[in-house]
Protein backbone atom coordinates (compact mmCIF):
# COMPACT_ATOMS: atom_id res chain seq x y z
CA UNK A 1 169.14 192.04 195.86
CA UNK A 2 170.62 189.90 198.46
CA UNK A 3 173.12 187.15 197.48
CA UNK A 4 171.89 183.74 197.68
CA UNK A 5 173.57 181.56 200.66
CA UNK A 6 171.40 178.44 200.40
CA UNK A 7 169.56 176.64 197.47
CA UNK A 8 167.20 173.93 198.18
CA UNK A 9 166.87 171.91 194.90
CA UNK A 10 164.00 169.40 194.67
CA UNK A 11 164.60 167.83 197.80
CA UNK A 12 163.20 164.78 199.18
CA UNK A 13 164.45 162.24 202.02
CA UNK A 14 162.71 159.32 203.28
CA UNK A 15 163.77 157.28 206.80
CA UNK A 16 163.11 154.13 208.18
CA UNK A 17 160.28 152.98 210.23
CA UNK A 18 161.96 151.42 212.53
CA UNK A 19 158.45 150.58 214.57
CA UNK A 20 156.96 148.91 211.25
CA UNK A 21 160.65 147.06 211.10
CA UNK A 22 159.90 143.47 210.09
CA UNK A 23 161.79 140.50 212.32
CA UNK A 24 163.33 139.94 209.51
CA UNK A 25 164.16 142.34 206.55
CA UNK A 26 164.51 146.26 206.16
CA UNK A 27 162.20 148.55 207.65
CA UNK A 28 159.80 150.23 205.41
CA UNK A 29 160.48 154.12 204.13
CA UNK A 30 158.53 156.92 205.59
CA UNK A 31 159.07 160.03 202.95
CA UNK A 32 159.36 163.00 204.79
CA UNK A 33 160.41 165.73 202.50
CA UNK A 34 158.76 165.33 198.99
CA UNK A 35 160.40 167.71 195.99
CA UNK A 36 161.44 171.00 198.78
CA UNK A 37 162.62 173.70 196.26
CA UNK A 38 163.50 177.32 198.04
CA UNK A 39 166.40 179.75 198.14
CA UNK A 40 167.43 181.80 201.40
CA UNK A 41 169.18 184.73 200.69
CA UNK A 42 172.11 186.41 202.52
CA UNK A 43 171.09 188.09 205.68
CA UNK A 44 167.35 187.26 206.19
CA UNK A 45 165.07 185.43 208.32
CA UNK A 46 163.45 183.01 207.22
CA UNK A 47 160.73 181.06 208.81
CA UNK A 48 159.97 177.55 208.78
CA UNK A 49 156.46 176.92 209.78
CA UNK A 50 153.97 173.93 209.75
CA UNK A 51 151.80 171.56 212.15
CA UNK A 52 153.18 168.56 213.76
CA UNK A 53 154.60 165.86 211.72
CA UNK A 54 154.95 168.72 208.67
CA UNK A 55 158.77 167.83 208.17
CA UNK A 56 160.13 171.08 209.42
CA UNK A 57 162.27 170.03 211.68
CA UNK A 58 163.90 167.37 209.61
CA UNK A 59 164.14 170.35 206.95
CA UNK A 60 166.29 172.37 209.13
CA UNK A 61 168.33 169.42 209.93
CA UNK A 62 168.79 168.84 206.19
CA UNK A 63 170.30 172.28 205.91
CA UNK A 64 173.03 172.09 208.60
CA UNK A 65 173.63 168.44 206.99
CA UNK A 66 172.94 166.56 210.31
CA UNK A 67 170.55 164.25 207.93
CA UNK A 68 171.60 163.56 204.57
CA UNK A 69 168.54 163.45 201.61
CA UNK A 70 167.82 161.24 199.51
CA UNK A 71 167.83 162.72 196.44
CA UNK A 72 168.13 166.53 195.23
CA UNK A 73 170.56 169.34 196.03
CA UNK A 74 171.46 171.15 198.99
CA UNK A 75 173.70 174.23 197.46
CA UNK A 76 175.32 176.34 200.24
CA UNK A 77 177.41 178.83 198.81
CA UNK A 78 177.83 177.89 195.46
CA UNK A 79 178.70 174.30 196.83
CA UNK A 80 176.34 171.38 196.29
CA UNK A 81 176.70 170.02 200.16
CA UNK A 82 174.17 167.51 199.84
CA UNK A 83 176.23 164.20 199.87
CA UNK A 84 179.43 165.05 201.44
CA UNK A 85 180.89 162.87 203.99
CA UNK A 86 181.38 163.97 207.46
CA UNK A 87 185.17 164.47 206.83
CA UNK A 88 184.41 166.61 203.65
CA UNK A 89 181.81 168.63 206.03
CA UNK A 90 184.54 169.35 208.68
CA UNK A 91 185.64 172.83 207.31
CA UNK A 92 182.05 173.65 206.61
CA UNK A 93 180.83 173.16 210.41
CA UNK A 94 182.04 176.23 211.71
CA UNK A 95 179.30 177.99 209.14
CA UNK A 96 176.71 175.72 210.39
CA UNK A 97 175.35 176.50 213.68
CA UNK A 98 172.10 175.23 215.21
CA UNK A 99 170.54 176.63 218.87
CA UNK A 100 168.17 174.15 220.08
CA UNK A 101 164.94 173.80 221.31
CA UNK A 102 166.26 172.45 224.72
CA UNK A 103 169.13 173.98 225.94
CA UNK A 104 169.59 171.09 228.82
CA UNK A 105 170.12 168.69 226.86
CA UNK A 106 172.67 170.73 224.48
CA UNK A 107 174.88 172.25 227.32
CA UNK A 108 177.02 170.01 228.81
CA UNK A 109 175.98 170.18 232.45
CA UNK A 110 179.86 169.07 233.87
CA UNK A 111 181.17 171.96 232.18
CA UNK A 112 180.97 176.22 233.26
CA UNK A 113 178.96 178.41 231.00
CA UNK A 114 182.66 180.32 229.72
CA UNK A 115 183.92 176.51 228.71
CA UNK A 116 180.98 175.77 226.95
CA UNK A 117 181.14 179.09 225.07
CA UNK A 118 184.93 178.58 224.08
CA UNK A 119 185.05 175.19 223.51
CA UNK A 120 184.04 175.51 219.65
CA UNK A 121 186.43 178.92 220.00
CA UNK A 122 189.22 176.31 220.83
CA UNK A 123 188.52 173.59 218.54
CA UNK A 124 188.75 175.71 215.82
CA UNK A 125 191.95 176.63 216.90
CA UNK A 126 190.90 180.94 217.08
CA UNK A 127 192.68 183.15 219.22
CA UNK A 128 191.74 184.23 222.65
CA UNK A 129 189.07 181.86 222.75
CA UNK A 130 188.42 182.88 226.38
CA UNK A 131 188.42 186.11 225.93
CA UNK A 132 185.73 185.66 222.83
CA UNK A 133 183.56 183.69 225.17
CA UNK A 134 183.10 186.16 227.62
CA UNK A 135 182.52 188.98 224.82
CA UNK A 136 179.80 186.49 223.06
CA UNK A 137 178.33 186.35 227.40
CA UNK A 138 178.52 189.91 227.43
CA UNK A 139 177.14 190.47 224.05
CA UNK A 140 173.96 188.09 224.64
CA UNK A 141 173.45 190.01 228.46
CA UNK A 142 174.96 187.64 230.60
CA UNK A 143 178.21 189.44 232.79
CA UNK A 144 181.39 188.10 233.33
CA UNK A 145 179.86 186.54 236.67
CA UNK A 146 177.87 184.26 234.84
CA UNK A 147 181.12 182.24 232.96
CA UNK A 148 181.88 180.55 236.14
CA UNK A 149 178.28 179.29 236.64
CA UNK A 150 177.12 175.48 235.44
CA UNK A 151 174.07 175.30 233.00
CA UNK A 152 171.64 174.16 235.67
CA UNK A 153 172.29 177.24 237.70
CA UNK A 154 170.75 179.36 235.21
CA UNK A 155 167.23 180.46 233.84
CA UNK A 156 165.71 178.45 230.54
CA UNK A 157 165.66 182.02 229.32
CA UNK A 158 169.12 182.05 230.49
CA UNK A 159 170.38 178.85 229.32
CA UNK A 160 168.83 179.57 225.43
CA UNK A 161 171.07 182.73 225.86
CA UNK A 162 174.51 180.52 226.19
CA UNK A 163 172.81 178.37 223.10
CA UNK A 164 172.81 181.83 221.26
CA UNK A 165 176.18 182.87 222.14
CA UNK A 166 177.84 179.39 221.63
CA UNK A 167 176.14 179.60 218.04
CA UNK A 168 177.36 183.34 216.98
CA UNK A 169 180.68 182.83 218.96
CA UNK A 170 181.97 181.26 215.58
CA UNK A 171 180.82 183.78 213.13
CA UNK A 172 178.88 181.52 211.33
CA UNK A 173 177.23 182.39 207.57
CA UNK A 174 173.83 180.46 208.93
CA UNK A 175 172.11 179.74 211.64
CA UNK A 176 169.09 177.08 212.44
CA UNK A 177 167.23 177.85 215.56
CA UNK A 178 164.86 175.22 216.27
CA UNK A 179 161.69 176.26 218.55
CA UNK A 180 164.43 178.22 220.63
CA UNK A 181 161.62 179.87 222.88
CA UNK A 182 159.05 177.18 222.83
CA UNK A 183 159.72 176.47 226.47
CA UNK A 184 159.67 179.74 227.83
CA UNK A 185 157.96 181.60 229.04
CA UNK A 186 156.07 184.89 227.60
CA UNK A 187 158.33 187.68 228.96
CA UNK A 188 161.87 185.09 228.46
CA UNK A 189 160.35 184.41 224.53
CA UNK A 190 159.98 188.24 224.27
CA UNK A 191 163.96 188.87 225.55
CA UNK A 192 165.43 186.11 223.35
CA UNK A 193 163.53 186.95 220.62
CA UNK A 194 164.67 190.55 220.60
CA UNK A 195 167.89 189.62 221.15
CA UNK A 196 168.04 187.28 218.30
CA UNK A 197 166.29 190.23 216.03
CA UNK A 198 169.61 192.60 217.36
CA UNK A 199 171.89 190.20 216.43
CA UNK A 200 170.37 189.16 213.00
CA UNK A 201 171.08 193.33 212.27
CA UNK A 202 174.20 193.85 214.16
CA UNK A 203 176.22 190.81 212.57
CA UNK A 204 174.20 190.50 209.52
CA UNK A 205 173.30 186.92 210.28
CA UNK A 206 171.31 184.41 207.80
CA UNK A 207 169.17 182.52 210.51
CA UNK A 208 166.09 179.47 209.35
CA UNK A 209 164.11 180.37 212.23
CA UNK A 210 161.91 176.58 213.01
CA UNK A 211 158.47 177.85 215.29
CA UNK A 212 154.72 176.79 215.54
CA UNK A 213 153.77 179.88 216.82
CA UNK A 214 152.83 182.14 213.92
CA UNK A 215 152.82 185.88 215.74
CA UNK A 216 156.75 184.97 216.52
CA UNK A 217 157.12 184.29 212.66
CA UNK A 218 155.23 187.14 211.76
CA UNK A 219 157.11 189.48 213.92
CA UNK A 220 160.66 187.98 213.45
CA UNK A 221 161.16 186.71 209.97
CA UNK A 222 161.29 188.57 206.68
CA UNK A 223 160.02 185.47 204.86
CA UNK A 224 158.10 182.51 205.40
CA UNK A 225 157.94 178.46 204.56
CA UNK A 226 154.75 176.86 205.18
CA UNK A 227 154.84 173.16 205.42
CA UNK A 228 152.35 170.39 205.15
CA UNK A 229 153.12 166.68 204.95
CA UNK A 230 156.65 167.47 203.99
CA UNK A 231 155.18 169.76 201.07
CA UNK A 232 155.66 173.32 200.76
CA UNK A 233 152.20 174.86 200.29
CA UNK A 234 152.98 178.17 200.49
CA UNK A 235 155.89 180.57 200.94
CA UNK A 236 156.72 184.24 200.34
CA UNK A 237 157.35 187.37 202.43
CA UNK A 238 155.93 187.25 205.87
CA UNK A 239 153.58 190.22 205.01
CA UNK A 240 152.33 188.50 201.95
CA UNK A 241 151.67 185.22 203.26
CA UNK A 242 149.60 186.34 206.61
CA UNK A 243 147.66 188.85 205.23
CA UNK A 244 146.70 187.05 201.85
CA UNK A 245 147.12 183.26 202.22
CA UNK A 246 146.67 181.11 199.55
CA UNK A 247 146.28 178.00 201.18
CA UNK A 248 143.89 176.43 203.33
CA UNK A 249 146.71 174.87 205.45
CA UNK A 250 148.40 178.03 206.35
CA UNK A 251 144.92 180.10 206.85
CA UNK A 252 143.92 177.22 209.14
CA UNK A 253 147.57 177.73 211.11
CA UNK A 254 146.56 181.76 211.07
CA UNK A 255 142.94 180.66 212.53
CA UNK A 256 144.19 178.49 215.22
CA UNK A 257 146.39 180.97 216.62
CA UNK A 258 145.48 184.10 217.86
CA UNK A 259 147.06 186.70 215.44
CA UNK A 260 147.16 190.05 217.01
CA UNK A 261 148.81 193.30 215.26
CA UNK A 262 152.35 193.41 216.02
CA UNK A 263 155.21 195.45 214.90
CA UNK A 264 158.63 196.33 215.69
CA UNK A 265 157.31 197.96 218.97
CA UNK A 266 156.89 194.34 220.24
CA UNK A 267 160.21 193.79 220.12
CA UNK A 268 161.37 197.79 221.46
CA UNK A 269 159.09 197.65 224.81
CA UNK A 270 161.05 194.40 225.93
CA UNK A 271 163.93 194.85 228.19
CA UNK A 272 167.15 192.75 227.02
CA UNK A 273 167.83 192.71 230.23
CA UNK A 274 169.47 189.30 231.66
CA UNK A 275 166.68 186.69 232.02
């Protein structure tokens, strides 16, 4: 069995709302994660799944501690995380990578796709960080050509692949990828994704994979989160959950989305070729 790298411990947060803000006073909570409990072991993918307004996002934030909760524990590790000041989360960054949703506005556009790779290299003080950069460009199927290049001179599909290699650059434990292909489109999603799946297996990654499309979950992730209302419903392996759900939150997400049979094939008939 798989070691253990996070454990989510009756967790709950709750935020302002800063549009119900009085003139005068606090603004009123909005509780957004209500008692979360879950483990993620030690090289699996884990989907995070759930309609609009579910929490999911703000879940995966949680996890890389770019939002703090309210209450419960956030063990990464062996290390309760949940409350540590940014100064006491410095060491732990470099383990805590997130690839966005939009790569635009996560790439600086004033800076080349290499310097944006090997900044993180450099802060971290690592050797070569140049030289890493343009292995992590080669590795995600961007040449050496593509270093000099600026962010806006690329592809979306493109663009999500500098995200990825930025993100695995600093052999990270975890990684949070936050509806990475949502704005691609079908043939770019298809690349990235079986890119991401390569890299999961190649460097043995631990990845909470954030998507509303189910078929990507179903064909990506080894297990599954289902969220409603900041509420896990339902969660399991991704073959138990689709094919017997036992709620009527994640059969409606199944209904809603066309579900067809996909396997590993999927993934195989897609070129990695550069997007």
């Amino acid at each position: 069995m798989a070691d253990t790298l996070f454990r989510i411990e009756d967790l709950h947060l709750a935020l302002p709302d800063m549009a119900r803000k009085p003139l005068l006073g606090r603004a009123p909570l909005i509780h957004i994660l209500k008692g979360i409990s879950f483990d993620i072991p030690q090289g699996t993918i884990t989907g995070i799944v759930g309609e609009s307004g579910s929490g999911k996002t703000t879940l995966g934030r949680v996890l890389v501690r770019l939002l703090t909760p309210s209450s419960g524990r956030v063990i990464f590790q062996g290390h309760d995380i949940s409350h540590l000041n940014e100064t006491q989360l410095k060491p732990l960054r470099r383990d805590l990578q997130m690839i966005f949703q939009d790569p635009m506005s996560s790439l600086n556009p004033r800076h080349t796709v290499g310097r944006i790779v090997a900044t993180p290299l450099q802060r971290y003080g690592l050797d070569n960080p140049r030289r890493r950069a343009m292995e992590m460009l080669e590795r995600v199927g961007l040449p050496g050509e593509f270093a000099a290049r600026y962010p806006h001179e690329l592809s979306g599909g493109q663009r999500q692949r500098v995200g990825i290699a930025r993100a695995i650059a600093l052999n990270p434990a975890f990684i949070l990828a936050d509806e990475i292909v949502s704005g691609l489109d079908v043939s770019s999603q298809a690349r990235v994704l079986t890119l991401l799946k390569e890299l999961a297996a190649d460097m043995n990654l631990t990845i909470a994979f954030i998507s509303h499309d189910l078929s990507v979950i179903r064909s990506l992730c080894d297990a599954v989160i289902v969220l409603d209302r900041g509420v896990i419903v339902e969660a399991g392996p991704c073959e138990q959950v689709f094919d017997t759900p036992q709620s009527d939150i994640t059969r409606r997400l199944i209904d809603a989305i066309p579900l067809p049979e996909v396997d590993d094939s999927w993934f195989n008939e897609v070129s990695v070729a550069v997007v």
